[in-house]
Protein backbone atom coordinates (compact mmCIF):
# COMPACT_ATOMS: atom_id res chain seq x y z
CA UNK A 1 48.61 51.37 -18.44
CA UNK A 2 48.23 55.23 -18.33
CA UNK A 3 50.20 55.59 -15.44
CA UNK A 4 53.35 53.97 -17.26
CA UNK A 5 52.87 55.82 -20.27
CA UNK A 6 53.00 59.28 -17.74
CA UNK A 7 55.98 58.09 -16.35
CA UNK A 8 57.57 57.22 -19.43
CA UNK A 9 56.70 60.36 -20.77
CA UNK A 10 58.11 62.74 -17.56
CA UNK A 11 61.54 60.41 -17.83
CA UNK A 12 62.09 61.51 -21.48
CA UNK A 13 60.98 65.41 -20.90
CA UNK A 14 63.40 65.29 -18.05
CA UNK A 15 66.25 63.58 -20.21
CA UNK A 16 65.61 66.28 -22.81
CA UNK A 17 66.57 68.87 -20.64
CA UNK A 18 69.16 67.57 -19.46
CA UNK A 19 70.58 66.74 -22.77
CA UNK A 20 69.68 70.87 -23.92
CA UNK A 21 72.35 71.48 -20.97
CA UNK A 22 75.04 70.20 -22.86
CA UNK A 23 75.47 66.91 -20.84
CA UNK A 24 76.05 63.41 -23.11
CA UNK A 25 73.46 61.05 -23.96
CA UNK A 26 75.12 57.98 -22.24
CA UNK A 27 75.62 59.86 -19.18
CA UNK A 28 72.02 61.31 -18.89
CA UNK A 29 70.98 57.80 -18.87
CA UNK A 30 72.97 56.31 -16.30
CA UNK A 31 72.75 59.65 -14.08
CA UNK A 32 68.96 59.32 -13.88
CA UNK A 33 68.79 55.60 -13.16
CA UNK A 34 71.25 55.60 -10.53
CA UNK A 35 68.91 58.22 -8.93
CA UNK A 36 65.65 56.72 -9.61
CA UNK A 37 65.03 59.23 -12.07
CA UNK A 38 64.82 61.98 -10.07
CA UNK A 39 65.55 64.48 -12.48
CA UNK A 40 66.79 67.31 -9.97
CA UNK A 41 69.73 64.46 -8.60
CA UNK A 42 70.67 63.30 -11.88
CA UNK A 43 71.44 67.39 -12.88
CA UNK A 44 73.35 67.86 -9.37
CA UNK A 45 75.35 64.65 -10.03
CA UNK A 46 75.85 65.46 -14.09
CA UNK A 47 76.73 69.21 -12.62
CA UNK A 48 79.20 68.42 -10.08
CA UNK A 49 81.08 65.40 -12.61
CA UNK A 50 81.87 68.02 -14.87
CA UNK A 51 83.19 70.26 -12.36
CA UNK A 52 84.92 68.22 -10.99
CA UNK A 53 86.71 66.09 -14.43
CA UNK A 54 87.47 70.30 -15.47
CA UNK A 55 89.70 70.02 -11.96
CA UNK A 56 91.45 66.87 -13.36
CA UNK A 57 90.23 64.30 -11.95
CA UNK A 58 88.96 60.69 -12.63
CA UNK A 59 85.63 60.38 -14.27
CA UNK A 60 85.13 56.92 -12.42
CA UNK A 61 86.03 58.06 -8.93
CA UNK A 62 84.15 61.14 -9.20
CA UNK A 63 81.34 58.52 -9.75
CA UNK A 64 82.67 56.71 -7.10
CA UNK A 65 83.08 59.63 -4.83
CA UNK A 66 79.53 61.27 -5.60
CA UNK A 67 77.85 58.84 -4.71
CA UNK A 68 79.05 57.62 -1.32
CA UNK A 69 78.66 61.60 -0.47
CA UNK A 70 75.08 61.96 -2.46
CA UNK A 71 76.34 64.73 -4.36
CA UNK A 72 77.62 66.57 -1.75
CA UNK A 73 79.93 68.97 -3.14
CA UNK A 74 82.52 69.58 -0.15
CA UNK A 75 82.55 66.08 0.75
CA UNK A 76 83.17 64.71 -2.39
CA UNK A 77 85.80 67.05 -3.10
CA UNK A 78 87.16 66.38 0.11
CA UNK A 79 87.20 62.87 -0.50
CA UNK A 80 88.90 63.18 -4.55
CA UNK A 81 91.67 65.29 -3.02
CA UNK A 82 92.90 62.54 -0.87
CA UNK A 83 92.82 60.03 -3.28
């Protein structure tokens, strides 16, 4: 149907731009199906995993982390630091 082709179509416009930010591939992917492909949560969550993993931390708690909070940043950071 039309409406699946739209959809299909918005999902790989919004992983394009993502991927023009300098974000990988495989994490593009799994960022906007964890958020229902909401484009806008997938770039908070892809923003705040590399700021975080520059800080040193663990790529799978920041996962972890970011998504008990939902991306928020003071939370999650709160939450990292006493780990």
């Amino acid at each position: 149907p039309r409406c699946l082709l739209l959809q299909f179509l918005s999902y790989l416009g919004a992983c394009d731009r993502l991927l023009k930010q300098g974000y990988e591939e495989g994490q593009v992917e799994e960022a906007m199906e964890m958020f229902q492909y909401s484009e806008k949560k997938a770039a908070e969550f892809l923003h705040l995993l590399a700021q975080f993993n520059d800080m040193g931390f663990q790529q799978n708690e920041i996962k972890e982390v970011l998504l008990l909070c939902g991306n928020q940043r003071e939370k999650a950071l709160e939450e990292l630091v006493m780990k």
